[in-house]
Protein backbone atom coordinates (compact mmCIF):
# COMPACT_ATOMS: atom_id res chain seq x y z
CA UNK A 1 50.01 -67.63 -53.81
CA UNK A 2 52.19 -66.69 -50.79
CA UNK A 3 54.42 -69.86 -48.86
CA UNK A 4 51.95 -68.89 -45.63
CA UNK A 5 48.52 -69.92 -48.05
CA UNK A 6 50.28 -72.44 -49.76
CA UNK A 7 50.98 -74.37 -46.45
CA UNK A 8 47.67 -73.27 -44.83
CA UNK A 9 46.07 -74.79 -47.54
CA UNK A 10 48.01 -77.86 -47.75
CA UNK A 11 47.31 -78.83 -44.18
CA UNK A 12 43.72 -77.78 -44.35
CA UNK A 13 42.79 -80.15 -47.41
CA UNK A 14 45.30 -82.86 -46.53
CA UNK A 15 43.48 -82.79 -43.14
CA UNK A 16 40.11 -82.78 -44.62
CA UNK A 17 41.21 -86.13 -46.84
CA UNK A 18 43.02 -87.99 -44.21
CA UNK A 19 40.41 -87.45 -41.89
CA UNK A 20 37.78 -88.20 -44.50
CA UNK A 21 39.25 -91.58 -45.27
CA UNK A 22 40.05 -92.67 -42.00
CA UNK A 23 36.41 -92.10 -40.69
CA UNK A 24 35.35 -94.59 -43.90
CA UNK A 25 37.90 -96.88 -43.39
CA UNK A 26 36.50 -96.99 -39.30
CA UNK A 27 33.79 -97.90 -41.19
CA UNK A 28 35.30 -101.48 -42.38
CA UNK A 29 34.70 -99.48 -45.90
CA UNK A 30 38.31 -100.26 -48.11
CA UNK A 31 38.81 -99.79 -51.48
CA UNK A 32 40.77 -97.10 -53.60
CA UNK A 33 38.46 -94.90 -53.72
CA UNK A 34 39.16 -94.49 -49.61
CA UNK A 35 42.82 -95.26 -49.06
CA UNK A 36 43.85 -92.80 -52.45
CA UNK A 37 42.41 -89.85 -50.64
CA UNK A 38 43.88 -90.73 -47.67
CA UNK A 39 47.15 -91.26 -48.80
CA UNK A 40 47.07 -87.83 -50.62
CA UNK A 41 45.91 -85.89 -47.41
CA UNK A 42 49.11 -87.42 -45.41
CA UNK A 43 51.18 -86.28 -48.28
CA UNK A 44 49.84 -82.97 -48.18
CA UNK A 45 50.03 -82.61 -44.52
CA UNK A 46 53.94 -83.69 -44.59
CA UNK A 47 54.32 -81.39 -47.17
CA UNK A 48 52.71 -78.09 -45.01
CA UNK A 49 54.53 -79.36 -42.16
CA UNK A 50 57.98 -79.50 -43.95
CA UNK A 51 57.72 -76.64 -46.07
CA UNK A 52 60.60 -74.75 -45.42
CA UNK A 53 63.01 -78.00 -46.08
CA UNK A 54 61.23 -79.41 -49.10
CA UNK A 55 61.53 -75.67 -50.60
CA UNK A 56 65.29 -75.57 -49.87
CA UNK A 57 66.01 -79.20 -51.18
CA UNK A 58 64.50 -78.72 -54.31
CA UNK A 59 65.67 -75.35 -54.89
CA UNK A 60 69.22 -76.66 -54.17
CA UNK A 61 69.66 -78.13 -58.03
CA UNK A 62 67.95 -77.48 -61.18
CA UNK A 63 67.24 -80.79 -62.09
CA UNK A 64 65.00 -81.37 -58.65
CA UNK A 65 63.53 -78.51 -59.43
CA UNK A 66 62.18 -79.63 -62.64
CA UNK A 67 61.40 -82.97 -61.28
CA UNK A 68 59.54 -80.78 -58.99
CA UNK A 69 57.34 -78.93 -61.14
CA UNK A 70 57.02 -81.98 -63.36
CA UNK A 71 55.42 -83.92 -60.32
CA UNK A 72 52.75 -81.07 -59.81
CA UNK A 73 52.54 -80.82 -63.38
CA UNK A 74 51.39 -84.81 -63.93
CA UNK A 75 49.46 -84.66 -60.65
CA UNK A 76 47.30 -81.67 -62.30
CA UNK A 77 46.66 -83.42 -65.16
CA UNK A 78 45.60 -86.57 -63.62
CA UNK A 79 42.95 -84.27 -61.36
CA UNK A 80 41.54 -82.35 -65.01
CA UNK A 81 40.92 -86.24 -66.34
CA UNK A 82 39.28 -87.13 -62.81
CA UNK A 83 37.12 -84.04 -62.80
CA UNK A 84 36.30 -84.74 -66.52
CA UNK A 85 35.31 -87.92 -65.90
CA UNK A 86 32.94 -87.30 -62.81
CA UNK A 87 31.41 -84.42 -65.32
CA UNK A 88 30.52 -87.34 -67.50
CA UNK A 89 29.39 -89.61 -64.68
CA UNK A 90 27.21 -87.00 -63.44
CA UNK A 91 25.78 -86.17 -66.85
CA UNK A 92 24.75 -89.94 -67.09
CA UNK A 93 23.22 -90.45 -64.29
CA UNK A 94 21.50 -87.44 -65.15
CA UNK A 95 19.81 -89.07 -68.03
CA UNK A 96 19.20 -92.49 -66.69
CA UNK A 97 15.51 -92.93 -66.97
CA UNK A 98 12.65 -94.83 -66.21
CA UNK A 99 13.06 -97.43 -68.58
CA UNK A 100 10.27 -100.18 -69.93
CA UNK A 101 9.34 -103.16 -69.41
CA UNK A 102 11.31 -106.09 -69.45
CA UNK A 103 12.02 -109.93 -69.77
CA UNK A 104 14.87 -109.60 -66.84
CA UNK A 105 16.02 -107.74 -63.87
CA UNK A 106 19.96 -108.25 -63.38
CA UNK A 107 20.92 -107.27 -60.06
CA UNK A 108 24.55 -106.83 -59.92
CA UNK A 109 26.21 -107.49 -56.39
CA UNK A 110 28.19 -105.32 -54.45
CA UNK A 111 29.28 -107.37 -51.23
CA UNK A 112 27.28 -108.58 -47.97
CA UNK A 113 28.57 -107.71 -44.33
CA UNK A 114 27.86 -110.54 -41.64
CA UNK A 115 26.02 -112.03 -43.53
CA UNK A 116 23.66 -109.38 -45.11
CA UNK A 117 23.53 -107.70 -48.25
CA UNK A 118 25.86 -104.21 -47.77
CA UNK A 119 23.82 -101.24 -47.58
CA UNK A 120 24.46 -100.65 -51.42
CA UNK A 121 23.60 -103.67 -52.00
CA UNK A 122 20.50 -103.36 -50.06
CA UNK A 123 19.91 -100.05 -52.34
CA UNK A 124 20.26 -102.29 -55.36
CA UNK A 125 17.86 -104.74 -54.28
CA UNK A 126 15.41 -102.19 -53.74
CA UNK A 127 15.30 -100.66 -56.89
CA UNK A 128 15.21 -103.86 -58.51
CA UNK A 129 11.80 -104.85 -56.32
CA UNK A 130 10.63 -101.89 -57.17
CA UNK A 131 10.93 -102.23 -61.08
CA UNK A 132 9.45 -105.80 -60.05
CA UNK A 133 6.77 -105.03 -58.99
CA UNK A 134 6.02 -102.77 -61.36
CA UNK A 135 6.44 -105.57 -63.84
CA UNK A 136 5.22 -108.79 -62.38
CA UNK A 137 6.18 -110.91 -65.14
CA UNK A 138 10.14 -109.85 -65.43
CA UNK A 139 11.96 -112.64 -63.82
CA UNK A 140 14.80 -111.39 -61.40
CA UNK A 141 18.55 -112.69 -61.52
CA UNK A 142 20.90 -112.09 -58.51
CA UNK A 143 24.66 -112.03 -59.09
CA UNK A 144 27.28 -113.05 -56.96
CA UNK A 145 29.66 -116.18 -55.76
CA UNK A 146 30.97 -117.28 -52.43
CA UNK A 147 32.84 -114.32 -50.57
CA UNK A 148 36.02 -114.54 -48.30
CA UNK A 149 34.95 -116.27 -45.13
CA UNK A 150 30.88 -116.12 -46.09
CA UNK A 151 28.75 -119.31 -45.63
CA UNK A 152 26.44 -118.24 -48.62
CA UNK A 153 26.92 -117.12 -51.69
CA UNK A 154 25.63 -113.47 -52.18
CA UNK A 155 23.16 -114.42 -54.71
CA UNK A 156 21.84 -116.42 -52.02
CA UNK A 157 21.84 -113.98 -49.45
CA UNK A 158 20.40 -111.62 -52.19
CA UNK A 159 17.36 -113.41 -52.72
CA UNK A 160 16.91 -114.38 -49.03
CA UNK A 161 16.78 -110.27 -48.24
CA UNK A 162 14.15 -110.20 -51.64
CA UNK A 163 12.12 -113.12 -50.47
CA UNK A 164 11.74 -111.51 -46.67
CA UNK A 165 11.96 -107.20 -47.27
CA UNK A 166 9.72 -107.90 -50.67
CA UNK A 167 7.94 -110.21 -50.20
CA UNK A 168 8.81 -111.50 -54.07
CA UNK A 169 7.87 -114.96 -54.70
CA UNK A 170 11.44 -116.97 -54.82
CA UNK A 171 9.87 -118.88 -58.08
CA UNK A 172 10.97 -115.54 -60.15
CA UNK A 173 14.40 -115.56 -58.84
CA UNK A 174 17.41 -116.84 -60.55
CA UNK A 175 20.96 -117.32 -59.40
CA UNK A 176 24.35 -116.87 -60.75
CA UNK A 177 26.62 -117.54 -57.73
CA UNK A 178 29.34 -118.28 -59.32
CA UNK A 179 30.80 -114.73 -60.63
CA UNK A 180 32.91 -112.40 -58.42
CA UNK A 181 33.07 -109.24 -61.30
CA UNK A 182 30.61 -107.48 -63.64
CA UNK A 183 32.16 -109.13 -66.50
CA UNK A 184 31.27 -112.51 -65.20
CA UNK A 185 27.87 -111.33 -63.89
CA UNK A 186 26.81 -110.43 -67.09
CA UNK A 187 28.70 -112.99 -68.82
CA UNK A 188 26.86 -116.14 -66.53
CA UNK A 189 23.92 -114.72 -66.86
CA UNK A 190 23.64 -115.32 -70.34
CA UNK A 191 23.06 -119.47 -69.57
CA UNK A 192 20.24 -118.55 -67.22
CA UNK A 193 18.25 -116.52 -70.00
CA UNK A 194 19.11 -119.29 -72.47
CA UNK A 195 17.24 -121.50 -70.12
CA UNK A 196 14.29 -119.21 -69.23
CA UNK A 197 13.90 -118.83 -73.25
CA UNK A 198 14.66 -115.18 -73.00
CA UNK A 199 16.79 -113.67 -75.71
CA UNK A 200 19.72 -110.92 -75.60
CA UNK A 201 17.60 -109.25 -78.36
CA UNK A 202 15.03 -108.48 -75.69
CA UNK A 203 14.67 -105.82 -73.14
CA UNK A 204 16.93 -106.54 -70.02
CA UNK A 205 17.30 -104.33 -67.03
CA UNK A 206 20.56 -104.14 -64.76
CA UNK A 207 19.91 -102.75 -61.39
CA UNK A 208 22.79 -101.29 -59.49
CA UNK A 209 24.03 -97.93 -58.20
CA UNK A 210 24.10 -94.98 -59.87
CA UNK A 211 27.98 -94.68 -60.52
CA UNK A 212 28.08 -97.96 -61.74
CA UNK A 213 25.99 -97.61 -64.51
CA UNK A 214 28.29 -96.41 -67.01
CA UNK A 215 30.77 -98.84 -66.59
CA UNK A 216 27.98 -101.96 -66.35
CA UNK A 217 25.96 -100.68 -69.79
CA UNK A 218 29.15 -100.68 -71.82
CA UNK A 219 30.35 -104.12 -70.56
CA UNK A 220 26.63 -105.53 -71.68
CA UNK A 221 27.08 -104.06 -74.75
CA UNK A 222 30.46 -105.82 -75.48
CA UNK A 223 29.46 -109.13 -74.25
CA UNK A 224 25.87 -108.91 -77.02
CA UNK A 225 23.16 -107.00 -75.32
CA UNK A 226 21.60 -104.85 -77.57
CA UNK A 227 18.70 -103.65 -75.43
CA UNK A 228 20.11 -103.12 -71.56
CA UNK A 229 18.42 -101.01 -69.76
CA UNK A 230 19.35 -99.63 -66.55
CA UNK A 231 17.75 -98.74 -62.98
CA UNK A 232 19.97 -96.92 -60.92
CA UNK A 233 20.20 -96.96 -57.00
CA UNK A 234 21.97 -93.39 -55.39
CA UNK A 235 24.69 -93.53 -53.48
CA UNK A 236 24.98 -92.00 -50.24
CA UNK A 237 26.76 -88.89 -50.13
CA UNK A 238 28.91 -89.25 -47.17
CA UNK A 239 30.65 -92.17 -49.52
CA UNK A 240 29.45 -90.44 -53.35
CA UNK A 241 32.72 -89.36 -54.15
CA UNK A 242 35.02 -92.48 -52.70
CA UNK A 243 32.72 -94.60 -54.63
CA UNK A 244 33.31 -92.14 -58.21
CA UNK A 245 36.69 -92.22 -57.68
CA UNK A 246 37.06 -95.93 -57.09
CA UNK A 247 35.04 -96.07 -60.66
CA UNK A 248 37.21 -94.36 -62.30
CA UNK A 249 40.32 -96.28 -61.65
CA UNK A 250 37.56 -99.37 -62.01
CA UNK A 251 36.72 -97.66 -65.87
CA UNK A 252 40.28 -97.18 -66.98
CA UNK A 253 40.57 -101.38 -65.93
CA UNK A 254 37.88 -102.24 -67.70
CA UNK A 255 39.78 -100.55 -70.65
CA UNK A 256 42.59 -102.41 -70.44
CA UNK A 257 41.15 -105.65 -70.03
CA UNK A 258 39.30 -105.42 -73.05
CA UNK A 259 35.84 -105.46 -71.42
CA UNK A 260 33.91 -103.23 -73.34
């Protein structure tokens, strides 16, 4: 590839990133998935724009050289284990079906905004009515403590949107509002079933969005549930991506922590 495409391109994708991000992050939408891309787009734009002086400083010495192409060289691999892993995201949600009935919906949170559940929240909670009301005798639980400067707790504000969009009697809705990760979600949870008489041996549904399921079905499965099942909500396109990307540094976490 000639200098000319090499900066063209540079400055067309960095542009594309940055301006990506920034638009999300207008938005009041932050997380890695969003400032990542962003940060990469600047870099690639400083890098078009200053070309001609990055080629002559590393060209000036071997060794920066070889830093140089190392750099690429770990950045390239870190993009094939991305790419591999949004192949296998994909390929999941691809066979995510309808599953059967159950003893209990789990609806995992995923924030509230003034107040309201977030619109994938909202996506959640509509999947999980759904499945509801499909199966009138599941009982639903809503995940989800006190937030930074919220009045309620999100499984409060969870049930409140269930109670009013659904219509769903609030005599089949549980709380855990004391969690603020999967982990605990699915981990507090585990008292309210014990109280309800329902065993971890028994069907269980987890609602949430479609890139989380991976992540959410593998913690359940470490913390005793033999027979999750999940309903997945999609994610909106303009925000697919940031969201994958933000899952798979949110995987590799999970990893490390021991979670599944």
């Amino acid at each position: 590839m000639s200098d000319h495409l090499k900066r063209s391109f540079s400055f067309i994708l960095g542009s594309l990133l940055a301006l990506d991000g920034l638009w999300l992050l207008s938005l009041d939408k932050i997380h890695l998935g969003i400032i990542l891309p962003v940060i990469i787009g600047i870099g690639l734009i400083l890098y078009a724009l200053c070309f001609k002086w990055i080629q002559r400083f590393i060209q000036a010495s071997k060794l920066r050289l070889t830093l140089w192409r190392c750099a690429w060289a770990a950045f390239f691999l870190w993009l094939s284990t991305l790419l591999i892993f949004f192949a296998y995201l994909q390929y999941t949600i691809q066979q995510n079906t309808t599953p059967q009935p159950a003893a209990a919906i789990i609806v995992l949170g995923s924030g509230i905004e003034n107040g309201q559940p977030s619109p994938t929240l909202k996506q959640r909670l509509d999947v999980g009515a759904a499945y509801a009301t499909q199966y009138p005798e599941a009982i639903l639980i809503m995940t989800g403590g006190l937030g930074f400067k919220e009045q309620m707790t999100e499984a409060e504000v969870m049930s409140t949107y269930l109670q009013k969009q659904h219509q769903i009697d609030q005599s089949r809705i549980l709380l855990e509002d004391q969690s603020t990760s999967t982990e605990e979600n699915l981990l507090n949870v585990q008292s309210l079933l014990k109280e309800h008489q329902i065993s971890l041996n028994q069907p269980i549904v987890i609602a949430t969005s479609d890139f989380h399921i991976l992540r959410a079905k593998a913690i359940a499965k470490h913390q005793g549930y033999p027979q999750i099942l999940t309903i997945s909500a999609p994610t909106p396109l303009y925000i697919r991506y940031n969201s994958w990307l933000r899952e798979y540094f949110a995987f590799i976490s999970g990893w490390l922590l021991n979670e599944y």
